[in-house]
C-alpha atoms as a PDB file:
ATOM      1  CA  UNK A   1    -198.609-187.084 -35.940  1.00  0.00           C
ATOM      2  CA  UNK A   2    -201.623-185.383 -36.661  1.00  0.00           C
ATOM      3  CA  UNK A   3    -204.431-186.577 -38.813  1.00  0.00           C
ATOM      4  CA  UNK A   4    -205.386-183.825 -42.089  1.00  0.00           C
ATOM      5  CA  UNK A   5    -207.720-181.057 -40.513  1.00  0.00           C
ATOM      6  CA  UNK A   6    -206.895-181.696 -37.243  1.00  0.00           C
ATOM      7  CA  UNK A   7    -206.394-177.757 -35.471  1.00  0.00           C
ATOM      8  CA  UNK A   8    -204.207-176.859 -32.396  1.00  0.00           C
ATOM      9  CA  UNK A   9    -206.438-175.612 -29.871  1.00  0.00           C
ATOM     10  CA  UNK A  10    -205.574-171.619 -29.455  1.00  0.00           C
ATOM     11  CA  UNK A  11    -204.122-171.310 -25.762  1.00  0.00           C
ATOM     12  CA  UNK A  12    -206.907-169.632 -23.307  1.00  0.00           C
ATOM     13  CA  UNK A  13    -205.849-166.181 -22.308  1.00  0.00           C
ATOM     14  CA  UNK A  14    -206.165-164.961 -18.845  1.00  0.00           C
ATOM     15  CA  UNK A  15    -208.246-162.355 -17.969  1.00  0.00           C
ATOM     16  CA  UNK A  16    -204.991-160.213 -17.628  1.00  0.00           C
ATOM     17  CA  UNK A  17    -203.587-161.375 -20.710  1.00  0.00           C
ATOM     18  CA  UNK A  18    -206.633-160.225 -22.755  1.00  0.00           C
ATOM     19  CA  UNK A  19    -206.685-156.939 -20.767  1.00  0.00           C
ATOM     20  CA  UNK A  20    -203.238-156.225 -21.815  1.00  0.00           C
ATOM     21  CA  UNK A  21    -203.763-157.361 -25.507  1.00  0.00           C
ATOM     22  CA  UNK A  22    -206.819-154.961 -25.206  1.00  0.00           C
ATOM     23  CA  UNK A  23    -204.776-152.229 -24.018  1.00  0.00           C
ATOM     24  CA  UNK A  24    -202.521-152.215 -26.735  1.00  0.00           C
ATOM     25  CA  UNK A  25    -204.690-152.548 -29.305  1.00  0.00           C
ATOM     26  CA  UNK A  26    -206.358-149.237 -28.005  1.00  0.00           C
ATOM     27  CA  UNK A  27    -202.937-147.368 -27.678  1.00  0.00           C
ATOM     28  CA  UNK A  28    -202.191-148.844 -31.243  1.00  0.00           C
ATOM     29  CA  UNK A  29    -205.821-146.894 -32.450  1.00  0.00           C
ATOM     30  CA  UNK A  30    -205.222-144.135 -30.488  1.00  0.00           C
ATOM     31  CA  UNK A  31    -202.029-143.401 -31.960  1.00  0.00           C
ATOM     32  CA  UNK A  32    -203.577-144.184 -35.721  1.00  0.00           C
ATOM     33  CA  UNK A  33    -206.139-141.352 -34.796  1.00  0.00           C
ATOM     34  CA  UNK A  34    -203.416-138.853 -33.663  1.00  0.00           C
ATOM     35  CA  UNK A  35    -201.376-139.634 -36.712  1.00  0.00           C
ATOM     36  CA  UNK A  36    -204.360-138.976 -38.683  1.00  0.00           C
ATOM     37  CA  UNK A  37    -204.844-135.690 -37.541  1.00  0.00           C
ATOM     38  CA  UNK A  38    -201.288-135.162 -37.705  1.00  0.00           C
ATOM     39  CA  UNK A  39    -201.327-135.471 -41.707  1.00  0.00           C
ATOM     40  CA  UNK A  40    -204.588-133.927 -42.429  1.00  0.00           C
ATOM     41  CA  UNK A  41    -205.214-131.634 -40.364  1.00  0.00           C
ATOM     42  CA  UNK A  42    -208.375-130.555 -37.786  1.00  0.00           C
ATOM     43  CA  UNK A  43    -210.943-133.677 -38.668  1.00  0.00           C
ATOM     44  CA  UNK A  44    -214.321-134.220 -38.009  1.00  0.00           C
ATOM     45  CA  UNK A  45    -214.885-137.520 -36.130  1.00  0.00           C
ATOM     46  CA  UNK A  46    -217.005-138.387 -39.864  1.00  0.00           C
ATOM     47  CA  UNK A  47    -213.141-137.451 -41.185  1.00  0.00           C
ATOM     48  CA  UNK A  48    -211.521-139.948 -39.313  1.00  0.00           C
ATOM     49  CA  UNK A  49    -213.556-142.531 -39.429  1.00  0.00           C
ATOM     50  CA  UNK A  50    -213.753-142.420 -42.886  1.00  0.00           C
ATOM     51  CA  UNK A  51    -209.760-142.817 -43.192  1.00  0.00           C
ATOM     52  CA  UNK A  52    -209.412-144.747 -40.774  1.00  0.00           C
ATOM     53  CA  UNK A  53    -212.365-147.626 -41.069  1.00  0.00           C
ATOM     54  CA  UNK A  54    -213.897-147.458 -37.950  1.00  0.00           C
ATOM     55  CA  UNK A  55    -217.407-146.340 -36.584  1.00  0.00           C
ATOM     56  CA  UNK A  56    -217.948-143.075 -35.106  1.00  0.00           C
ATOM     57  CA  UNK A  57    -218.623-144.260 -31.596  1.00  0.00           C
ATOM     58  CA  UNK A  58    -215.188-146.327 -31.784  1.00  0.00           C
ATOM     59  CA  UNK A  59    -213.475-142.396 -33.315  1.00  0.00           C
ATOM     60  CA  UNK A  60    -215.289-140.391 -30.055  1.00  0.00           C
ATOM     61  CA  UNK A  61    -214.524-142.921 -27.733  1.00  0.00           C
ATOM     62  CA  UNK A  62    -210.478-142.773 -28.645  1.00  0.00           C
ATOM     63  CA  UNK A  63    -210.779-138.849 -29.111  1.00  0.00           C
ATOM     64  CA  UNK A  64    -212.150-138.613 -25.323  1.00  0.00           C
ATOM     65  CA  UNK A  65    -208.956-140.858 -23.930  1.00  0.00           C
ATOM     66  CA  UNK A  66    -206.571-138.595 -26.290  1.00  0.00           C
ATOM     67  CA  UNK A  67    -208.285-134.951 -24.891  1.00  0.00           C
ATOM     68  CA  UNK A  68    -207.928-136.638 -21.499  1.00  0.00           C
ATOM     69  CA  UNK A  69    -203.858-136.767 -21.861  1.00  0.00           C
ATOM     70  CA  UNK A  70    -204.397-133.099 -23.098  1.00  0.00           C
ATOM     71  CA  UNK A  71    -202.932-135.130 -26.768  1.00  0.00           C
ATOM     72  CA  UNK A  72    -206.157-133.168 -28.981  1.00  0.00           C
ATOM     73  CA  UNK A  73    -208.610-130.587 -28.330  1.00  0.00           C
ATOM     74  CA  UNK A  74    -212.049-129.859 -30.086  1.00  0.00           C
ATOM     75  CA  UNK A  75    -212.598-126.369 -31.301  1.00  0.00           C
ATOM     76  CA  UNK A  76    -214.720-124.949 -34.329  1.00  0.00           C
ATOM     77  CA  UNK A  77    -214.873-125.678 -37.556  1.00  0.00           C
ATOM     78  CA  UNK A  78    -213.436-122.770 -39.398  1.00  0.00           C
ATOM     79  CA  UNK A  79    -215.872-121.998 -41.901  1.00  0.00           C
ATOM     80  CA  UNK A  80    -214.984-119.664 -45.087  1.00  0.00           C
ATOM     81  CA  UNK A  81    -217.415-117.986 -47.042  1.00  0.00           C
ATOM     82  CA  UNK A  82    -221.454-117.570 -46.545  1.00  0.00           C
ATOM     83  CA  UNK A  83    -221.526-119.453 -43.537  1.00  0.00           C
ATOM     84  CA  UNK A  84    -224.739-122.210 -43.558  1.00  0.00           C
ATOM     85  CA  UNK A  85    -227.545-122.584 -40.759  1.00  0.00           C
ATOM     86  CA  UNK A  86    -226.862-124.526 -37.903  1.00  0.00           C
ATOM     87  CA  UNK A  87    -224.070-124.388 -35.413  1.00  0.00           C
ATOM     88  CA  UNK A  88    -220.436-125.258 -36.928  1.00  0.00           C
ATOM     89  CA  UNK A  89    -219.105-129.074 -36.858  1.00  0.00           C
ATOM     90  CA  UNK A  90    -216.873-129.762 -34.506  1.00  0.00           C
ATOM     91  CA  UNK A  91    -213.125-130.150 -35.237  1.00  0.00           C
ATOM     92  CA  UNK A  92    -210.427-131.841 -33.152  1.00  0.00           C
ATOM     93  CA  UNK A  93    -206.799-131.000 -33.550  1.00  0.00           C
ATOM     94  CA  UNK A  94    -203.394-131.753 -31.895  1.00  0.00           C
ATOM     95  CA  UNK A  95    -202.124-129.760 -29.246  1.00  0.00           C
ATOM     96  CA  UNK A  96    -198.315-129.019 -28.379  1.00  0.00           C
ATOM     97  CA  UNK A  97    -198.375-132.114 -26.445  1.00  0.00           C
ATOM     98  CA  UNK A  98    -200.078-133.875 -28.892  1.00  0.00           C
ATOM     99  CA  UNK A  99    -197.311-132.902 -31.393  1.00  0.00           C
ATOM    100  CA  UNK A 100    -194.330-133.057 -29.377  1.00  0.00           C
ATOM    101  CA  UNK A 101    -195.490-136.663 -29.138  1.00  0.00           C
ATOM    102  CA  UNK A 102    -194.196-137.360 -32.940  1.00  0.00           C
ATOM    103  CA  UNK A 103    -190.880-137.422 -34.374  1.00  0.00           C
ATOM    104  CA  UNK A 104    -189.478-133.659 -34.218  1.00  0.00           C
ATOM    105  CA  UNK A 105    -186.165-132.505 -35.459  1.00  0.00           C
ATOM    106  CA  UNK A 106    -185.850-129.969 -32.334  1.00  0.00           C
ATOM    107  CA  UNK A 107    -182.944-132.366 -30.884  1.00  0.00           C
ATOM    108  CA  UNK A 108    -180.969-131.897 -33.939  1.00  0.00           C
ATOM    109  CA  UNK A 109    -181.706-128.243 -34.678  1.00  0.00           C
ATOM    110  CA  UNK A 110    -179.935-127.601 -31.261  1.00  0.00           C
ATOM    111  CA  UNK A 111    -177.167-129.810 -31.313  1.00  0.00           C
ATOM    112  CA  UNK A 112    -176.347-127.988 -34.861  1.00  0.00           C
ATOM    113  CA  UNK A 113    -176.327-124.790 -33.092  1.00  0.00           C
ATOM    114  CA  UNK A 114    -174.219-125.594 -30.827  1.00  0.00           C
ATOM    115  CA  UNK A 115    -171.926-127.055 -32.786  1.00  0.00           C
ATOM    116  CA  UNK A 116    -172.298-123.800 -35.251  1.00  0.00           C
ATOM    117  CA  UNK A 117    -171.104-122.131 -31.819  1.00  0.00           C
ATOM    118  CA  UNK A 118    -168.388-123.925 -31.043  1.00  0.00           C
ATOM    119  CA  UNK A 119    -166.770-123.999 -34.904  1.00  0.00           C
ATOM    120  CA  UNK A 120    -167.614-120.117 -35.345  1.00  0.00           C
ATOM    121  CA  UNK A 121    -167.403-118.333 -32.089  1.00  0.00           C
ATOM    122  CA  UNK A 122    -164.371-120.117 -29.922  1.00  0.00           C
ATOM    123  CA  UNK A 123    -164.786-123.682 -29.278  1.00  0.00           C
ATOM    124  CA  UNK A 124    -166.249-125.302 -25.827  1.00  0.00           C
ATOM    125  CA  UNK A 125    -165.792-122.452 -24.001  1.00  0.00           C
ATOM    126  CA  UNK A 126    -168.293-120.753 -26.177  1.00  0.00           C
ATOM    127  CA  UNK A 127    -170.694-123.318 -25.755  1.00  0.00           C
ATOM    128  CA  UNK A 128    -169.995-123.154 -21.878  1.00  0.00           C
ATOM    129  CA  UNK A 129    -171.262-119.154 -22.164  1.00  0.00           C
ATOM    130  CA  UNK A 130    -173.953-120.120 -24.215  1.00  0.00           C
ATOM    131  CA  UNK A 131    -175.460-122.889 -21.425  1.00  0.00           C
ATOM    132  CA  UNK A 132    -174.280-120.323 -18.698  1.00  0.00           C
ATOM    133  CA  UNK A 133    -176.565-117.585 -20.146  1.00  0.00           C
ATOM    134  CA  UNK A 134    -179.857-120.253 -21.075  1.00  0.00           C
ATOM    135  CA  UNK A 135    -180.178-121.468 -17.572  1.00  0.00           C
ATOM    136  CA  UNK A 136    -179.265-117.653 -16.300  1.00  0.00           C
ATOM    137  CA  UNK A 137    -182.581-116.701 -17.942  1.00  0.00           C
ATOM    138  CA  UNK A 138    -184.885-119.734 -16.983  1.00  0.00           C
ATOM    139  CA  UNK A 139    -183.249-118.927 -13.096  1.00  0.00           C
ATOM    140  CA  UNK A 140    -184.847-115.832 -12.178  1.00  0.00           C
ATOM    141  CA  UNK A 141    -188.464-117.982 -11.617  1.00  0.00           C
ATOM    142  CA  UNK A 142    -186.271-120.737  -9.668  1.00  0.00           C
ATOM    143  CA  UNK A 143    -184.345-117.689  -7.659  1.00  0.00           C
ATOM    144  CA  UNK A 144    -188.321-116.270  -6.163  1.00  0.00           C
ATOM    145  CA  UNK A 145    -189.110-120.076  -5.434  1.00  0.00           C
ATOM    146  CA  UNK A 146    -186.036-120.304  -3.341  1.00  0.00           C
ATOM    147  CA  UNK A 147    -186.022-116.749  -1.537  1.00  0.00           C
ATOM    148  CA  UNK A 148    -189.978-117.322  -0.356  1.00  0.00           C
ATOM    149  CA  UNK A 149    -188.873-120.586   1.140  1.00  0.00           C
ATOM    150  CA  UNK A 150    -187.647-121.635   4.544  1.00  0.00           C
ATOM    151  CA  UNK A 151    -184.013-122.751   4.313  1.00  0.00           C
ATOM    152  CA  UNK A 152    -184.889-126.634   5.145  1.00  0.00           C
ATOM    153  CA  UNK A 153    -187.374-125.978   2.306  1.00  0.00           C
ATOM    154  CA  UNK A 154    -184.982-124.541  -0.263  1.00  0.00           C
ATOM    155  CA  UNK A 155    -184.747-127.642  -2.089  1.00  0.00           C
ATOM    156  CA  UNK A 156    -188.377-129.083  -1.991  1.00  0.00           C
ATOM    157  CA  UNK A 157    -188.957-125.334  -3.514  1.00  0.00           C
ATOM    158  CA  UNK A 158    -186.534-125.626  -6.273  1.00  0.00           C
ATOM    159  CA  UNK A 159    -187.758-128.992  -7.301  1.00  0.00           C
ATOM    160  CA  UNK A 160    -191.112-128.178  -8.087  1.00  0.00           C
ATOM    161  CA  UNK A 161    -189.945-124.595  -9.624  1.00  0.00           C
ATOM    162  CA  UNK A 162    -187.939-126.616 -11.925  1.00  0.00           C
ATOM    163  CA  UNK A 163    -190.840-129.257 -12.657  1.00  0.00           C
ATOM    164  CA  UNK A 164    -192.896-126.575 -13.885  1.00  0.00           C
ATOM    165  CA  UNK A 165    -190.469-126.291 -16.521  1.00  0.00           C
ATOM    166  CA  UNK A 166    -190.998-129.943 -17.464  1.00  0.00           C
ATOM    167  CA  UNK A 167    -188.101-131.624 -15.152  1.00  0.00           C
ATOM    168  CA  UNK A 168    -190.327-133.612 -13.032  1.00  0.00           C
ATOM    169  CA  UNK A 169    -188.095-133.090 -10.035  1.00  0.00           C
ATOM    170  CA  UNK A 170    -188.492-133.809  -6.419  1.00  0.00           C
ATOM    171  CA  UNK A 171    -186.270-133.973  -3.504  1.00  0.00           C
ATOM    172  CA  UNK A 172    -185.562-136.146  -0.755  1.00  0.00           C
ATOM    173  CA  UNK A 173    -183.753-136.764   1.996  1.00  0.00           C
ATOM    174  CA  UNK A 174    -180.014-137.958   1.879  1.00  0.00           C
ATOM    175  CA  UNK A 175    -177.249-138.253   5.002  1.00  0.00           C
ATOM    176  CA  UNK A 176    -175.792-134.925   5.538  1.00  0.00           C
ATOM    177  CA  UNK A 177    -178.332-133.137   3.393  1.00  0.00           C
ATOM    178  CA  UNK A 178    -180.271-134.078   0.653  1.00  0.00           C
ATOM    179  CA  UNK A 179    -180.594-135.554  -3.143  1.00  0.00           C
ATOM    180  CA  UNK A 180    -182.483-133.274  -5.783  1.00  0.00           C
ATOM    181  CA  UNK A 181    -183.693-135.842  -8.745  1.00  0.00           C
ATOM    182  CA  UNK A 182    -184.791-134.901 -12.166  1.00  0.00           C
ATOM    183  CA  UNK A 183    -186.072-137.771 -13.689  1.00  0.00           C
ATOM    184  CA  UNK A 184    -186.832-136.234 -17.231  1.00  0.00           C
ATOM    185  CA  UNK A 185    -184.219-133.801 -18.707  1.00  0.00           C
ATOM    186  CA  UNK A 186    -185.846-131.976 -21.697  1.00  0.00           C
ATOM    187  CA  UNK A 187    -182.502-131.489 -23.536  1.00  0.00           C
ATOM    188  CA  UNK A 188    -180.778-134.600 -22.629  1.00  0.00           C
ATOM    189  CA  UNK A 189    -180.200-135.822 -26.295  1.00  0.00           C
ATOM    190  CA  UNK A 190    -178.542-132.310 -27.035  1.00  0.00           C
ATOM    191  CA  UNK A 191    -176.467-132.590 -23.016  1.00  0.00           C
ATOM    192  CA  UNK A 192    -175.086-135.962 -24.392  1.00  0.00           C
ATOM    193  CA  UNK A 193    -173.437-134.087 -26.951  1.00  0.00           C
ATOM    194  CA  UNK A 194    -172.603-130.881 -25.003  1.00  0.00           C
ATOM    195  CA  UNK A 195    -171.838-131.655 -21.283  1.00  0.00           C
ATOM    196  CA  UNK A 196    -171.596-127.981 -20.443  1.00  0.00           C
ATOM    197  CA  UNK A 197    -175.394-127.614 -20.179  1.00  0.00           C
ATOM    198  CA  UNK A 198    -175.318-130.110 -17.179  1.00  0.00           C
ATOM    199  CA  UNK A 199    -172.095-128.009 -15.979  1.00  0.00           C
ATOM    200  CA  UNK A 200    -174.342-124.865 -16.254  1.00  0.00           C
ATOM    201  CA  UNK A 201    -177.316-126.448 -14.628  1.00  0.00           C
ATOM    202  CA  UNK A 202    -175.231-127.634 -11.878  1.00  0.00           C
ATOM    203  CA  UNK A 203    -173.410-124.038 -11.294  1.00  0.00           C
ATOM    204  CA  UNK A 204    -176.952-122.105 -10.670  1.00  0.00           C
ATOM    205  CA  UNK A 205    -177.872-124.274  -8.350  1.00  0.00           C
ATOM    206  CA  UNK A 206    -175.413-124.190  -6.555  1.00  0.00           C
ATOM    207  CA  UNK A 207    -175.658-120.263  -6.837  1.00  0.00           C
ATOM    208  CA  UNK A 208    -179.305-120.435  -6.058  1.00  0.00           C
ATOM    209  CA  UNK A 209    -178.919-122.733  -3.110  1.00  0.00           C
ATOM    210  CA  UNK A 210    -175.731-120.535  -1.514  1.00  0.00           C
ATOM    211  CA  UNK A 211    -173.131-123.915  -1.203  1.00  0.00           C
ATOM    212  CA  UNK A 212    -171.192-125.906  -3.303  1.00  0.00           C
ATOM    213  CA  UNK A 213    -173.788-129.337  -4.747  1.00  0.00           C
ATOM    214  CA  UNK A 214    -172.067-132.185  -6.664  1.00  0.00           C
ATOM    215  CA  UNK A 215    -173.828-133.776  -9.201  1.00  0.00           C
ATOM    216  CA  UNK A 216    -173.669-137.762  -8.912  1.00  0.00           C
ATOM    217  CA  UNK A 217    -175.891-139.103 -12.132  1.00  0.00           C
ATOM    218  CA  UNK A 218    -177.440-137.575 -15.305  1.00  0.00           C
ATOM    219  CA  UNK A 219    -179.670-139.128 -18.008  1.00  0.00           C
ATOM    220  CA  UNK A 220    -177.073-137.231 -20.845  1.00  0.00           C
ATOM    221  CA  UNK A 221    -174.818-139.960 -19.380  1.00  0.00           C
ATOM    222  CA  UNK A 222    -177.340-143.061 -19.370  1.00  0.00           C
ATOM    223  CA  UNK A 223    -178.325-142.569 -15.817  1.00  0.00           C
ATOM    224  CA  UNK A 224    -181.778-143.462 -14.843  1.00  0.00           C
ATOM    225  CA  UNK A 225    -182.586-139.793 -13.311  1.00  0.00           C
ATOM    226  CA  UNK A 226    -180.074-136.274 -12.690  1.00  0.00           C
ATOM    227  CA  UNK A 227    -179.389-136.325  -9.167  1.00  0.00           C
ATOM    228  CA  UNK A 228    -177.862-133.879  -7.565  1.00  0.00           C
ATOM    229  CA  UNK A 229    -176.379-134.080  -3.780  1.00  0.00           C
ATOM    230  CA  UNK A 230    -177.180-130.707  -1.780  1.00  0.00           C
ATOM    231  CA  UNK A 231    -174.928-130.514   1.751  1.00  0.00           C
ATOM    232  CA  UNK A 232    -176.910-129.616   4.657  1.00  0.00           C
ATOM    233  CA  UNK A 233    -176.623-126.317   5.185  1.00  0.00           C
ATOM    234  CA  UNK A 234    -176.277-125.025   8.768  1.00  0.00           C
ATOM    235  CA  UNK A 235    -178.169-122.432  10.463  1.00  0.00           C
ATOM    236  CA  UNK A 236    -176.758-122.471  13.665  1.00  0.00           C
ATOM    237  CA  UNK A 237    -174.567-119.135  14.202  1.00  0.00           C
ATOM    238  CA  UNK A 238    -173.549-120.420  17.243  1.00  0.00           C
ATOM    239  CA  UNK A 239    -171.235-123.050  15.671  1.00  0.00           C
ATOM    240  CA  UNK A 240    -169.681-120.574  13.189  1.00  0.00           C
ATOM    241  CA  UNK A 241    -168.482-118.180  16.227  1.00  0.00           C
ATOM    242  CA  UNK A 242    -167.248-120.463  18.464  1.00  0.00           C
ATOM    243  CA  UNK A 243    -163.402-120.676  19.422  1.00  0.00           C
ATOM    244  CA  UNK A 244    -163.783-117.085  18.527  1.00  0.00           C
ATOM    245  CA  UNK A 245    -162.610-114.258  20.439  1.00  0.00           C
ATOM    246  CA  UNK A 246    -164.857-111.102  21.640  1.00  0.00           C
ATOM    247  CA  UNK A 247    -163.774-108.525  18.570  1.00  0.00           C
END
């Protein structure tokens, strides 16, 4: 047993312990300062170090990591009135990004417009026509992507037309063709809910690609990544003449 005032010695960290405990602590500020600006508005780094108890160097420091994730952005100080001498204080505010990091009700605005849909206009099969006619219009950038490309190519091409709109897709090689893989599905909260906007996805690509592709995982179902199994396609002529006759 101990004797009164006797302490337990605090274990020694490792140097990558305490680099990890550092790094969350940063994240943890970092997201403070975001938040911040999220409820108050463009803020001077004075601003938020005034709310948030911490020096100014400790404010630009954090600021600097969040503009380098493209999270804020500085701009001007919009200044009403007589404006004063001097050049305007500097501002920082959130971007989309930066926003789109927070809680947003997007998810559940779209899942109760599709379900709108289906009640009012005819049930699955008019939520099948919506999801037919969305990816229709996002297709015609993925359609030039695919015709400037070689055939072995078509896929690689596709992939990185489709993460420019945020899929972070890539392709690879698989036997007897290959695997596209999406590993982040912008509307896979809503797809869990509606399955026809993976059935959708699944039918322009195979439109866009010219053969039939089978789909073998999605995040909507708890999958790790989409991925989607493209047949090799054959060029060779030769093979789809022969055993024919001379017309």
């Amino acid at each position: 047993m101990k004797n009164v005032g006797e302490t337990r010695e605090t274990p020694r960290r490792t140097p990558q312990e305490e680099l990890a405990v550092g790094l969350r602590s940063d994240r943890s500020t970092r997201n403070r300062v975001a938040r911040s600006i999220l409820d108050h508005g463009p803020s001077t780094v004075a601003e938020l170090a005034g709310r948030l108890g911490l020096t100014q160097a400790a404010v630009r420091r954090h600021l600097d990591a969040l503009a380098a994730d493209a999270v804020v952005e500085a701009r001007e100080q919009r200044v009403y009135g007589a404006r004063t001498r001097g050049r305007p204080a500097k501002v920082f505010a959130l971007t989309d990004c930066g926003r789109d990091a927070f809680d947003q009700s997007y998810d559940k605005l779209a899942a109760d417009a599709l379900r709108w849909i289906a009640d009012r206009e005819g049930g699955p099969e008019a939520v099948a026509a919506f999801a037919r006619a969305r990816i229709a219009a996002q297709a015609s950038a993925y359609r030039k992507a695919i015709e400037a490309a070689t055939p072995d190519k078509r896929a690689e091409a596709l992939a990185k037309a489709l993460s420019i709109d945020g899929y972070a897709a890539t392709a690879r090689s698989a036997p007897v063709g290959e695997q596209l893989c999406q590993h982040h599905c912008p509307v896979a909260h809503v797809a869990e809910q509606f399955p026809q906007l993976c059935e959708a996805e699944t039918e322009i690509f195979a439109e866009l690609l010219g053969t039939h592709v089978q789909r073998l995982a999605t995040i909507a179902h708890g999958d790790g990544i989409c991925t989607t199994f493209i047949p090799k396609i054959s060029t060779d002529t030769s093979a789809s003449t022969a055993g024919r006759n001379p017309a």
